[in-house]
C-alpha atoms as a PDB file:
ATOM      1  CA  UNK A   1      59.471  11.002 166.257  1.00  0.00           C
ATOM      2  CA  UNK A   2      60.453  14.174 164.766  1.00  0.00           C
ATOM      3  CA  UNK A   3      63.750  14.470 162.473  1.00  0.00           C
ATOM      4  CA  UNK A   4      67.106  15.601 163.878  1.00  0.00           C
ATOM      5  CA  UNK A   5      67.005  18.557 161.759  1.00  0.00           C
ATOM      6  CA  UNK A   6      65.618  20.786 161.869  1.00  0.00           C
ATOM      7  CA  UNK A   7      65.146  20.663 166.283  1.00  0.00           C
ATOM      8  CA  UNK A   8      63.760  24.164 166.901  1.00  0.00           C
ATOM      9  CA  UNK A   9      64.113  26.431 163.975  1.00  0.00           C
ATOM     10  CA  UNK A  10      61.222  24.661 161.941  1.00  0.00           C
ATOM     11  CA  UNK A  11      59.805  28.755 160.471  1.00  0.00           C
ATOM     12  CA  UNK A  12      63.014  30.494 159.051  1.00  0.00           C
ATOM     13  CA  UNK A  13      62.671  33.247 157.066  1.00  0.00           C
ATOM     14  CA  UNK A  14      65.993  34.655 155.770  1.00  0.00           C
ATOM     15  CA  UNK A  15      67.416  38.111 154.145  1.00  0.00           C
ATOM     16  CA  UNK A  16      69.748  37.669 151.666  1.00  0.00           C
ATOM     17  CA  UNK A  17      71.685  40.161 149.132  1.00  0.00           C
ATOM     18  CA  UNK A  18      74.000  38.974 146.331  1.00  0.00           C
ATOM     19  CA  UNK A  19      77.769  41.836 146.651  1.00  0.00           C
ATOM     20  CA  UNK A  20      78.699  43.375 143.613  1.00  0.00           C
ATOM     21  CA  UNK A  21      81.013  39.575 142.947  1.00  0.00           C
ATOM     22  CA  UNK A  22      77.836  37.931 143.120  1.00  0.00           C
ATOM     23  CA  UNK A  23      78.320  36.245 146.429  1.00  0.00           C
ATOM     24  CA  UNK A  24      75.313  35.936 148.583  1.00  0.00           C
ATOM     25  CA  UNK A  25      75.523  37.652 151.682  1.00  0.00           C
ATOM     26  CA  UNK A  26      72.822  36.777 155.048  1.00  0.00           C
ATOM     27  CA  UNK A  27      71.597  40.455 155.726  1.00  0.00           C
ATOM     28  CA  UNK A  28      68.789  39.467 158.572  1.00  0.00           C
ATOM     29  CA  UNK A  29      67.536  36.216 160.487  1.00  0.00           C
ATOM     30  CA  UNK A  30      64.422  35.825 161.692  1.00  0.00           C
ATOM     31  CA  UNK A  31      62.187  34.731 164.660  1.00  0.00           C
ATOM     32  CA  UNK A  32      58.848  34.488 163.498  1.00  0.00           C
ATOM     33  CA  UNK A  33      58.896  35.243 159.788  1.00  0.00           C
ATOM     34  CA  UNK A  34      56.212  37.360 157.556  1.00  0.00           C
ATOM     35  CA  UNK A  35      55.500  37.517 154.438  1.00  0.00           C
ATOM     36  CA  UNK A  36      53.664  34.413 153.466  1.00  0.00           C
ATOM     37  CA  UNK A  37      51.335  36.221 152.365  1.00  0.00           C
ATOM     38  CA  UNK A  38      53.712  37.186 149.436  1.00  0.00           C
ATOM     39  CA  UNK A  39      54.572  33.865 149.227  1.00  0.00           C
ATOM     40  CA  UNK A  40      50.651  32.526 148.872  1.00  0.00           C
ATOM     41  CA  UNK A  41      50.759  35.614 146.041  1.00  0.00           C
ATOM     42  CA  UNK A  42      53.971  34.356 143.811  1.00  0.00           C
ATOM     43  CA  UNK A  43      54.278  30.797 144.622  1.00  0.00           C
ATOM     44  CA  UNK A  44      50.945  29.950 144.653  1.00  0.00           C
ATOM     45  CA  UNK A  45      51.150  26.784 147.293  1.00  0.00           C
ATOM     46  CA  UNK A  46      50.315  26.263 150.563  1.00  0.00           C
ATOM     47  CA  UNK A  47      53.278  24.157 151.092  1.00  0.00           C
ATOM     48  CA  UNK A  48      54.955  26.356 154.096  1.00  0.00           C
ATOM     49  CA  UNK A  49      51.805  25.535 156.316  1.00  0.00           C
ATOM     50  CA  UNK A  50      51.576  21.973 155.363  1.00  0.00           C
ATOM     51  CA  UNK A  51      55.442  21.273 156.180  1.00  0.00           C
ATOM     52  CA  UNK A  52      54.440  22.791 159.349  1.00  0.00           C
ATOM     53  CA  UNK A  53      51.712  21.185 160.000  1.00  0.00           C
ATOM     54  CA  UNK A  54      53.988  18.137 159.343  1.00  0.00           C
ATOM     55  CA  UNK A  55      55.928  18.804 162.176  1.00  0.00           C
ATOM     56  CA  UNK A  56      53.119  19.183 164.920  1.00  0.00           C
ATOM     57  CA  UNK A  57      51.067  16.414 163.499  1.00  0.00           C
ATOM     58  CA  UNK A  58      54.646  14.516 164.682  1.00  0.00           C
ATOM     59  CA  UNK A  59      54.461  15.872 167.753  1.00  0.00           C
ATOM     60  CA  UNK A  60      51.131  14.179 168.585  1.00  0.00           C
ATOM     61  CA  UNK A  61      48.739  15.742 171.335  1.00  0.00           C
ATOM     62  CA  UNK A  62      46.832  18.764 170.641  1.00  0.00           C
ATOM     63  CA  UNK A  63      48.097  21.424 168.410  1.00  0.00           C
ATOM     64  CA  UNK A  64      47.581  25.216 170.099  1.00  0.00           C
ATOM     65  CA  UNK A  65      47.758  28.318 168.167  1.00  0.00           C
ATOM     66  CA  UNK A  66      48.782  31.339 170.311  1.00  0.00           C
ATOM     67  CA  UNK A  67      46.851  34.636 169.400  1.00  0.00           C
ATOM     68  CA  UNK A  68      45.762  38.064 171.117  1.00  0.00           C
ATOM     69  CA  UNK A  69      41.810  38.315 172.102  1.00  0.00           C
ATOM     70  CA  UNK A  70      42.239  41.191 169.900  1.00  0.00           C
ATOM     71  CA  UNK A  71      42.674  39.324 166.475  1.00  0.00           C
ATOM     72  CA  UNK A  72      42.064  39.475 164.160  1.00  0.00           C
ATOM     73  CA  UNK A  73      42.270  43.327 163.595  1.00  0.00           C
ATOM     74  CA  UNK A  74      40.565  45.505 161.185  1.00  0.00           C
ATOM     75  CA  UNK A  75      43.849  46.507 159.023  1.00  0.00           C
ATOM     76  CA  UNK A  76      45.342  43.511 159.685  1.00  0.00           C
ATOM     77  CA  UNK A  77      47.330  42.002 156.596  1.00  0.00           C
ATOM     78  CA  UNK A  78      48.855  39.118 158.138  1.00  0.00           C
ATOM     79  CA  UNK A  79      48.724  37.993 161.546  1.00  0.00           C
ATOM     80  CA  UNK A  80      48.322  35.068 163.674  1.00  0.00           C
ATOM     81  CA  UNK A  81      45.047  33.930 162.763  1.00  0.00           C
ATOM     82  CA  UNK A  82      45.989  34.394 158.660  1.00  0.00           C
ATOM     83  CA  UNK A  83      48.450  31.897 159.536  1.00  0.00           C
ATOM     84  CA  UNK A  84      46.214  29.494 161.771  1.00  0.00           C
ATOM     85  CA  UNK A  85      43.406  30.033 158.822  1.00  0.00           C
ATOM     86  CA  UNK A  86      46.273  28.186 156.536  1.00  0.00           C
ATOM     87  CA  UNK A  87      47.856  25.784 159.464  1.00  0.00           C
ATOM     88  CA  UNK A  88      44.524  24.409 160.510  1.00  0.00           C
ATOM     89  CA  UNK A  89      43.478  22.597 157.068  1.00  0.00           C
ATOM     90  CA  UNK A  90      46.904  20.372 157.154  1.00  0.00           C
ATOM     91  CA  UNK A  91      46.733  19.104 160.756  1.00  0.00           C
ATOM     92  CA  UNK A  92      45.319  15.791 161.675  1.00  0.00           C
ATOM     93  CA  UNK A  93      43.766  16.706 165.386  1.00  0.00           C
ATOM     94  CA  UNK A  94      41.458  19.686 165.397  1.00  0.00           C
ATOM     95  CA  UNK A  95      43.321  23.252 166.760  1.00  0.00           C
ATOM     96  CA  UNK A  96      42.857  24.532 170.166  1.00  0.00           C
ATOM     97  CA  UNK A  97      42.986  28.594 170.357  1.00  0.00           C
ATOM     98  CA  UNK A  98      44.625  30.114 173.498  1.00  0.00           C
ATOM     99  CA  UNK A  99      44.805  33.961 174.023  1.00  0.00           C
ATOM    100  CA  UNK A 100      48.359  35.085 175.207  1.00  0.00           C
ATOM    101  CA  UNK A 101      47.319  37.704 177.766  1.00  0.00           C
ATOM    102  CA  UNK A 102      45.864  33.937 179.138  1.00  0.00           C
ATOM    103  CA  UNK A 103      49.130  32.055 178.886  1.00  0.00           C
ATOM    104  CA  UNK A 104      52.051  34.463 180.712  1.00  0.00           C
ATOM    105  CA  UNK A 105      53.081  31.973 183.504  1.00  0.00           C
ATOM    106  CA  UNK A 106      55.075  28.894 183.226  1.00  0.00           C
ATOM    107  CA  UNK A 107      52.898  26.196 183.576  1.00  0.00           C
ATOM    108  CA  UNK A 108      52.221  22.255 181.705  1.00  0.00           C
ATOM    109  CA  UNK A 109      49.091  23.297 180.420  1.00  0.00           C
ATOM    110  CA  UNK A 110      47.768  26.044 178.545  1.00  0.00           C
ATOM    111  CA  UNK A 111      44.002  28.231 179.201  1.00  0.00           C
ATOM    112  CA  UNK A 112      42.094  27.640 176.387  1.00  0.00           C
ATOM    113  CA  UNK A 113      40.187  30.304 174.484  1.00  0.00           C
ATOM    114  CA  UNK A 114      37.216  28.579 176.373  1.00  0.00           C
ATOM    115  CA  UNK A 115      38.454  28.616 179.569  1.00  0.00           C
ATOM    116  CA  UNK A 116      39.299  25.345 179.781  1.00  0.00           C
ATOM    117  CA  UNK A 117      42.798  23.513 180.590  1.00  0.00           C
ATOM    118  CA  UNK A 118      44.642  22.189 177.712  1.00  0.00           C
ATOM    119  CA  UNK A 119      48.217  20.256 177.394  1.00  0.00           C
ATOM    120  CA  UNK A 120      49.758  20.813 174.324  1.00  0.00           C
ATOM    121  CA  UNK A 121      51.343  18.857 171.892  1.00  0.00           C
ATOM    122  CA  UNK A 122      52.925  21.646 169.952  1.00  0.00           C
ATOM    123  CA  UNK A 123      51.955  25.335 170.060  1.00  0.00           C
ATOM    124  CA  UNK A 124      52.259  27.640 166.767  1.00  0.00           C
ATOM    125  CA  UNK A 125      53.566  31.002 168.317  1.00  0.00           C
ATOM    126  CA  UNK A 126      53.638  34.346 166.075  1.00  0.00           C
ATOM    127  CA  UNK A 127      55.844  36.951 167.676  1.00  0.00           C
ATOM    128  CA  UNK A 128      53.825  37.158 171.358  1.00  0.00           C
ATOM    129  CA  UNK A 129      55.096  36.264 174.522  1.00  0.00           C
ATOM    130  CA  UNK A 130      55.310  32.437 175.824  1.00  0.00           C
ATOM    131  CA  UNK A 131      56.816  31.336 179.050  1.00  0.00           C
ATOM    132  CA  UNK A 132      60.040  28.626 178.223  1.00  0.00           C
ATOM    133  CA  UNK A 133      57.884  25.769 180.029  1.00  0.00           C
ATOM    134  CA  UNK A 134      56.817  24.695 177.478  1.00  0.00           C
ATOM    135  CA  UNK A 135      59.561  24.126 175.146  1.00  0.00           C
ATOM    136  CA  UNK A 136      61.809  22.796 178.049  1.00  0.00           C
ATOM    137  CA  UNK A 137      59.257  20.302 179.129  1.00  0.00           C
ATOM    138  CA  UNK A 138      59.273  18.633 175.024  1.00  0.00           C
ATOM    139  CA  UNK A 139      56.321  20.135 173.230  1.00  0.00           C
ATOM    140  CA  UNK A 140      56.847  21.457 170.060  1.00  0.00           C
ATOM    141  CA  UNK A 141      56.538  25.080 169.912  1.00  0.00           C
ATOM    142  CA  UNK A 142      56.908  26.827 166.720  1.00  0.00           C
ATOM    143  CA  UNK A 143      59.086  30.081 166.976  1.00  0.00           C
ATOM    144  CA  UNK A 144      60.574  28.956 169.884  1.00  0.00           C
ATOM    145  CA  UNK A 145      62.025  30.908 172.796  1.00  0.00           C
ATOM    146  CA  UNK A 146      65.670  29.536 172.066  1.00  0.00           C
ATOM    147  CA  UNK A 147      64.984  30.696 168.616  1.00  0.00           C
ATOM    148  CA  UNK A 148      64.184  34.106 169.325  1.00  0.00           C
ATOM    149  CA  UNK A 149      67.525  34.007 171.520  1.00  0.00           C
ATOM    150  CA  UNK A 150      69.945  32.783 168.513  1.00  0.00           C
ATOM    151  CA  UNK A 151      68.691  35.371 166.147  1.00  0.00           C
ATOM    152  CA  UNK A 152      66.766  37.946 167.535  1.00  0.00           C
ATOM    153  CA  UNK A 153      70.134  39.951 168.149  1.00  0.00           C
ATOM    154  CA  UNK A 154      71.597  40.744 164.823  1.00  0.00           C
ATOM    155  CA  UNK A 155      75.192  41.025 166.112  1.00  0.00           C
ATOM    156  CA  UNK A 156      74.661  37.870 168.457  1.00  0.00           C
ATOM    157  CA  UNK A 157      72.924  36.173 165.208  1.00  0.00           C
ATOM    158  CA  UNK A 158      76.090  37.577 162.519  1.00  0.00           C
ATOM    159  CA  UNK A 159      78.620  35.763 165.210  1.00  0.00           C
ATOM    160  CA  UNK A 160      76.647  32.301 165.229  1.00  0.00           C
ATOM    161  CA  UNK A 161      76.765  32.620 161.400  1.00  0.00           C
ATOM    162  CA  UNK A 162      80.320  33.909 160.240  1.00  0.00           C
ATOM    163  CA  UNK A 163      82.260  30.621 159.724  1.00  0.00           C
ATOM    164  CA  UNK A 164      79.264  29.628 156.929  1.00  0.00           C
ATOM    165  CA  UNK A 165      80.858  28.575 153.479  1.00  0.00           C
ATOM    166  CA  UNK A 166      78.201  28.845 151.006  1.00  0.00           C
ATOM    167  CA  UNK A 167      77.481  32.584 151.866  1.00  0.00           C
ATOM    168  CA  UNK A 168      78.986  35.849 154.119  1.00  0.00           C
ATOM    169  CA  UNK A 169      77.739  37.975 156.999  1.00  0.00           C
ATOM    170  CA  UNK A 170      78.360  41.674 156.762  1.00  0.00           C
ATOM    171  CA  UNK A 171      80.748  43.111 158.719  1.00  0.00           C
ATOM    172  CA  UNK A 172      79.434  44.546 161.682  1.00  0.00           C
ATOM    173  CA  UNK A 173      80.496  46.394 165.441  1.00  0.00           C
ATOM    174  CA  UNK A 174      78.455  47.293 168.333  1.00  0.00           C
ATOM    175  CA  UNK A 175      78.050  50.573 168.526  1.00  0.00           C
ATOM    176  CA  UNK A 176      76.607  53.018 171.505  1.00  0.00           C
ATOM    177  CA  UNK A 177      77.590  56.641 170.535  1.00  0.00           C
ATOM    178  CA  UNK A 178      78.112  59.224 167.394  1.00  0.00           C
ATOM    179  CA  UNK A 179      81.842  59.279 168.566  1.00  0.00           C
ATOM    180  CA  UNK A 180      82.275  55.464 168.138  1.00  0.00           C
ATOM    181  CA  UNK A 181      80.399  55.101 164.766  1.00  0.00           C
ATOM    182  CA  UNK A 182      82.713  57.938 163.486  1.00  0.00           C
ATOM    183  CA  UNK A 183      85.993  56.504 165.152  1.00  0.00           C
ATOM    184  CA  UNK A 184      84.657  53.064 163.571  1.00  0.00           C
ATOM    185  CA  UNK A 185      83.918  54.805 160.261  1.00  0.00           C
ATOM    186  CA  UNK A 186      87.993  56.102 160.191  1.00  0.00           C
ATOM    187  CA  UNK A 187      89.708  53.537 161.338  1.00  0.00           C
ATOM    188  CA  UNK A 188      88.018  50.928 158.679  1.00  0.00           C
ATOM    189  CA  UNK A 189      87.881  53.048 155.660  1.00  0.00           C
ATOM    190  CA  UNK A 190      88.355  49.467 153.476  1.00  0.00           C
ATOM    191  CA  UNK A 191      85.002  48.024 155.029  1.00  0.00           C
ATOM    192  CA  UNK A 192      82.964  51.297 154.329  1.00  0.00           C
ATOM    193  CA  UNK A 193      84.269  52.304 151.256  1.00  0.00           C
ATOM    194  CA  UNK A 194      80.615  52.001 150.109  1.00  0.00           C
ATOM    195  CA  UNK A 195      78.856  53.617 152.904  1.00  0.00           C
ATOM    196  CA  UNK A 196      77.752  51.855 156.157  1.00  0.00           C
ATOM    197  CA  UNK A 197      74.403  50.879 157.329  1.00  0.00           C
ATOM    198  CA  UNK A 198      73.062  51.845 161.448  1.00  0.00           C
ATOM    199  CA  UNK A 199      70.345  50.325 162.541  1.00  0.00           C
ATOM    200  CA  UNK A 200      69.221  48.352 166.034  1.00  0.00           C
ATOM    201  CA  UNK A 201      70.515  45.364 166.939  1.00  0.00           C
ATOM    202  CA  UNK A 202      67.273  44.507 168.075  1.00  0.00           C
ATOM    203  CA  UNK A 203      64.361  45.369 165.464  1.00  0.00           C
ATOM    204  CA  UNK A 204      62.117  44.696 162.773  1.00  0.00           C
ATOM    205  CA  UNK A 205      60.543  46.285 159.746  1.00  0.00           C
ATOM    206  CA  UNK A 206      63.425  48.500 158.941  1.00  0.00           C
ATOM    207  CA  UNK A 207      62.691  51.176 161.494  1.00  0.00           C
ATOM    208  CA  UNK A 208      65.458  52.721 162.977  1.00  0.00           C
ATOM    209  CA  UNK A 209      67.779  52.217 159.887  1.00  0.00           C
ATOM    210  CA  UNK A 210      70.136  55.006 158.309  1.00  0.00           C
ATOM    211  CA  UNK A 211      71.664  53.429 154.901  1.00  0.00           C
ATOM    212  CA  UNK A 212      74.483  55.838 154.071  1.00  0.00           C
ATOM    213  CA  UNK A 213      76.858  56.993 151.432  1.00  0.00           C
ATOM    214  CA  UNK A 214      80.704  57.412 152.271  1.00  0.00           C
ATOM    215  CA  UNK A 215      80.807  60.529 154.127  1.00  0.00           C
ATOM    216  CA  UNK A 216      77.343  61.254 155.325  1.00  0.00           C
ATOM    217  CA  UNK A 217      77.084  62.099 158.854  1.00  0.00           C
ATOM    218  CA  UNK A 218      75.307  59.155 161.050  1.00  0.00           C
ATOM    219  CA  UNK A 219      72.439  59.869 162.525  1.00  0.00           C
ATOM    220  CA  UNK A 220      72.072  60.016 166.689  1.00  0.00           C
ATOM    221  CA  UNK A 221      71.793  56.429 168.084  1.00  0.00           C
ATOM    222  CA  UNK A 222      71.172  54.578 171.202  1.00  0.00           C
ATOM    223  CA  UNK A 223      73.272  51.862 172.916  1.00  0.00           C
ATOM    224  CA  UNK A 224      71.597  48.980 171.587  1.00  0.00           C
ATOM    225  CA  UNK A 225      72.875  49.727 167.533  1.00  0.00           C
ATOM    226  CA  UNK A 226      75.253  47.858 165.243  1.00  0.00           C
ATOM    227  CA  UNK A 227      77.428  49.700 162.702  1.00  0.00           C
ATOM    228  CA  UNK A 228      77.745  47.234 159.410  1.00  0.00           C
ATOM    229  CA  UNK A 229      79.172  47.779 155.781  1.00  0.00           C
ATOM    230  CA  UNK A 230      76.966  48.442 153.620  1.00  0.00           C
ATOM    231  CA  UNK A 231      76.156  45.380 150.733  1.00  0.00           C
ATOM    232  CA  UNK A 232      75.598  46.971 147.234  1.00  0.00           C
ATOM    233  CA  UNK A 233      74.018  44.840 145.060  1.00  0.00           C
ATOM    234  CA  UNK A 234      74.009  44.271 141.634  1.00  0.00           C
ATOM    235  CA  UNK A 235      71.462  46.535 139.982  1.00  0.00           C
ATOM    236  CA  UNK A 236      70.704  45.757 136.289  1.00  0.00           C
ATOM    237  CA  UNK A 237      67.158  48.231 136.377  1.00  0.00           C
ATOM    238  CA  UNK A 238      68.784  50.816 138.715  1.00  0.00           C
ATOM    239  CA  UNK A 239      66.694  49.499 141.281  1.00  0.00           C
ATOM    240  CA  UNK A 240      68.042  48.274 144.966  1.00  0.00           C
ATOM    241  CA  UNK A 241      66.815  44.620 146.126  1.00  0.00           C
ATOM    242  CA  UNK A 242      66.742  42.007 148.993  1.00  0.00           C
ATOM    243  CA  UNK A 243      65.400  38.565 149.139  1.00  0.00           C
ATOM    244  CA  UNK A 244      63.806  36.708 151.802  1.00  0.00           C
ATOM    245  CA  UNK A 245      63.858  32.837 151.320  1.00  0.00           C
ATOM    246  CA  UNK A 246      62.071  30.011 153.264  1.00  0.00           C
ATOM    247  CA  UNK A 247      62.935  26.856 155.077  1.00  0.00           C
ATOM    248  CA  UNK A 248      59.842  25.114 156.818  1.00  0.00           C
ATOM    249  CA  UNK A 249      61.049  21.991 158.252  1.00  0.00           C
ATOM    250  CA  UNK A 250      64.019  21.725 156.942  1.00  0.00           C
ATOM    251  CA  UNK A 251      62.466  22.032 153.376  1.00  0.00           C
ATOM    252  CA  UNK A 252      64.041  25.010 151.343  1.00  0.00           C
ATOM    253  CA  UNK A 253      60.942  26.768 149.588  1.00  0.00           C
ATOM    254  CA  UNK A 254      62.979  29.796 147.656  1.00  0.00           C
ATOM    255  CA  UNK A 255      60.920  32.850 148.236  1.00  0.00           C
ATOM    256  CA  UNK A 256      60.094  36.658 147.229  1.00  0.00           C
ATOM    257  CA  UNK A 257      62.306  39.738 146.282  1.00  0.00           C
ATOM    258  CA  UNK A 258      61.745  43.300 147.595  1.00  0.00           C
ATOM    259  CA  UNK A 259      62.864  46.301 145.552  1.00  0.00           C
ATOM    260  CA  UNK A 260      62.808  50.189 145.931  1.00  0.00           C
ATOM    261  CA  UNK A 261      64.385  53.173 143.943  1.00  0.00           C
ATOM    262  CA  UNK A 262      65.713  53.624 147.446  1.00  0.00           C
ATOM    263  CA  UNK A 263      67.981  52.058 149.481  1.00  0.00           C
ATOM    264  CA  UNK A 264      65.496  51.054 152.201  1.00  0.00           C
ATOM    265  CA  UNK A 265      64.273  47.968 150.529  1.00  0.00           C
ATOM    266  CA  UNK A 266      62.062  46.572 153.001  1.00  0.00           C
ATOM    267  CA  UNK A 267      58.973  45.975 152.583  1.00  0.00           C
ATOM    268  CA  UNK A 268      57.722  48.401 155.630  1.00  0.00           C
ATOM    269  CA  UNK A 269      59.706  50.946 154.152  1.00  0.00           C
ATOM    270  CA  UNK A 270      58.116  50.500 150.466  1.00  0.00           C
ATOM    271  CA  UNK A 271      59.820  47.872 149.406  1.00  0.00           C
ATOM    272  CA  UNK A 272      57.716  46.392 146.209  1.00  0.00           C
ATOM    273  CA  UNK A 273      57.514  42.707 146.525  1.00  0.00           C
ATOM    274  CA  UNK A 274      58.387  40.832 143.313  1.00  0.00           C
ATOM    275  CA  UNK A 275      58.297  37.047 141.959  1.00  0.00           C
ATOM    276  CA  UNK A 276      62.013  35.808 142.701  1.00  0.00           C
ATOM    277  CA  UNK A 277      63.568  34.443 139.570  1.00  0.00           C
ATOM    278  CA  UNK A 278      64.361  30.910 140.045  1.00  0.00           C
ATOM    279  CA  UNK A 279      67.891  31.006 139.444  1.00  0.00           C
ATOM    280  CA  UNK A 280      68.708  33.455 142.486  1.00  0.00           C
ATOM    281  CA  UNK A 281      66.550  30.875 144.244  1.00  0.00           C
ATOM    282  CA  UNK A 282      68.784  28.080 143.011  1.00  0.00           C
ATOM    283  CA  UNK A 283      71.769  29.809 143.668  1.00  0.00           C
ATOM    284  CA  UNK A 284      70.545  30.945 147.310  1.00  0.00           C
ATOM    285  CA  UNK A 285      69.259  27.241 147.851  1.00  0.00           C
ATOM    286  CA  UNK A 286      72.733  26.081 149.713  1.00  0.00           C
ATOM    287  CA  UNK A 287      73.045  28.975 151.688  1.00  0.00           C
ATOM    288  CA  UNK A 288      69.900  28.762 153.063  1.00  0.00           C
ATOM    289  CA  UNK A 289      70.176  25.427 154.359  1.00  0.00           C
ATOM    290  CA  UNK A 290      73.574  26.151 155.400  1.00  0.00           C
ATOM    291  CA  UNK A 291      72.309  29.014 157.941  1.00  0.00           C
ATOM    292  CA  UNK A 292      69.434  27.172 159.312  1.00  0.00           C
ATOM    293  CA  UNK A 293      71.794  24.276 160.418  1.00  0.00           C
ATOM    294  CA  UNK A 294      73.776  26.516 161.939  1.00  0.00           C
ATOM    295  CA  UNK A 295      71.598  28.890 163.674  1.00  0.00           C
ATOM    296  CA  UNK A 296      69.397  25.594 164.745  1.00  0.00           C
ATOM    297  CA  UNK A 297      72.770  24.062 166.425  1.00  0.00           C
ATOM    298  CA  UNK A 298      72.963  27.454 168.068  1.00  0.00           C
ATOM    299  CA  UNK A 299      69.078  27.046 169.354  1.00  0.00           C
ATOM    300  CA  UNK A 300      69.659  23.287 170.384  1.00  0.00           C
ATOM    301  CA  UNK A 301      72.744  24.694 172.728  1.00  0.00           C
ATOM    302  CA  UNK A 302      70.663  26.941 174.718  1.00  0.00           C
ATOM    303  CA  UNK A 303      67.588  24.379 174.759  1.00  0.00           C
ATOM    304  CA  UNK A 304      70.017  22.181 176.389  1.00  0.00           C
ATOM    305  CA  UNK A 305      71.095  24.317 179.306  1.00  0.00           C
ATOM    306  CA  UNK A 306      70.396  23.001 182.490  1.00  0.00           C
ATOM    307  CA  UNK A 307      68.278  26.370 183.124  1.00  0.00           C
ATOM    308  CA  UNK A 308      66.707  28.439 180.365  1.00  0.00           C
ATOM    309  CA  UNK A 309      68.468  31.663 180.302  1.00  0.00           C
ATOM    310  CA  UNK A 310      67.332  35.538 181.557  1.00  0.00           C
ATOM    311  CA  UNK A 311      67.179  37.019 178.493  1.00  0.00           C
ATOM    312  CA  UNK A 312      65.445  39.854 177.181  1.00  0.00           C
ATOM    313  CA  UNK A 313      65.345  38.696 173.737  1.00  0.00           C
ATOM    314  CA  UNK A 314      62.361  36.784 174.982  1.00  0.00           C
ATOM    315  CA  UNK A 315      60.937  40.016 176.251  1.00  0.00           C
ATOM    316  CA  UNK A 316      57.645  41.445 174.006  1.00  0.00           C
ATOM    317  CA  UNK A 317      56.252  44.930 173.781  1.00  0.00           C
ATOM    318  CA  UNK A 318      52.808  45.057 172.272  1.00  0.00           C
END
């Protein structure tokens, strides 16, 4: 029987920046988290893959891992088979592998690698497409689809999390246009004292984002981009920094810091990853916790809808 918490959001990976008060603040949430492979580097332990393991050995049945025919690629750092490669060690019923250009309609069973018809028990999903079937029918997916709906949308994902007490979201406004960033910018001059951040609602790896000083003109946007304060950290080596924490199964694992002479800290945009001292990870310990129980109450809502929702935070462009 698997525990009552987490339910769905069993991989978190979360982005967090202490202000200049020394309160941490939840920058980013997200659906199928990277850098393990940092993790594996600083930490040392395999322990993210075995708590995960944990939970599909639970599950019973056959564990699936979800992958492209593709994989893995040539330049390919870490990707779904990386993970598998660390998964498969830890489970206690030998892995099935099922392409996802295979496994696009909702159905009970899944096409094997093989060709042959499999029923999963759980299913470990990087970011690629999976019909909700599964997960409404009761196997285990990791990265689920009502995941990827709680906090896939940064705005949507800042709502679910702003009455947390151990830690703060940024404040943040949809935005569409120049005109409304700049009305935005004027009529909240207290929020952007420091500057103000643009970037997608919907996104990953940094692209997109414009980190800017008080006064500098935003760049052009689309309709799909959020207008936030912008979080200055504390900066004893002149250098900017973020840290992205782990929670496998409930289990807080503390995690890796990213820093640049730049703003841009992540690690797509040359953010340097970095050992995490361990009293940041103490201190980001609670808050942690405290986001995963709330974004995973957020994820059990939707599971339990009488109809998974139309949403094109589901939606996957390879």
């Amino acid at each position: 029987m698997l525990p009552a918490f987490p339910r769905h959001y069993h991989w978190a990976g979360l982005d967090f920046i202490f202000d200049a008060g020394g309160s941490p603040v939840l920058i980013e949430a997200n659906r199928s988290s990277h850098m393990l492979g940092e993790y594996l580097q600083f930490h040392g332990d395999d322990r993210p893959f075995a708590l995960t393991a944990g939970v599909m050995n639970r599950a019973g049945g056959v564990p699936c891992f979800l992958w492209r025919r593709g994989d893995p690629f040539p330049d390919a750092d870490e990707d779904a088979c990386f993970i598998a490669r660390h998964l498969r060690p830890h489970l206690a019923v030998e892995p099935v592998i099922c392409n996802v250009e295979d496994n696009q309609e909702p159905r009970s069973e899944l096409v094997a690698h093989d060709g042959r018809q499999v029923r999963p028990g759980s299913i470990f999903r990087w970011w690629y497409g999976l019909p909700w079937s599964f997960e409404r029918s009761g196997v285990t997916v990791i990265n689920p689809n009502c995941v990827w709906v709680t906090v896939r949308d940064k705005l949507l994902s800042y709502q679910t999390l702003a009455g947390a007490q151990s830690f703060r979201v940024p404040l943040a406004f949809p935005v569409a246009t120049v005109d409304e960033v700049r009305h935005l910018l004027a009529a909240h001059p207290e929020t952007f004292a420091s500057g103000y951040v643009l970037k997608p609602r919907v996104g990953w790896g940094g692209q997109g984002v414009q980190v800017a000083e008080r006064g500098d003109p935003p760049r052009e946007i689309g309709p799909g981009d959020l207008l936030s304060e912008r979080i200055i950290p504390h900066r004893p080596d002149g250098r900017f920094w973020e840290v992205r924490v782990f929670v496998m199964a409930g289990v807080y694992l503390g995690g890796i810091r990213h820093a640049s002479h730049t703003p841009l800290t992540n690690y797509w945009q040359g953010g340097r990853p970095e050992a995490l001292d361990p009293e940041l990870s103490a201190r980001l310990e609670p808050a942690a916790l405290e986001a995963v129980r709330l974004l995973d109450a957020a994820a059990d809502a939707i599971h339990r809808q009488p109809e998974a929702p139309i949403s094109d935070l589901t939606n996957v462009v390879y």
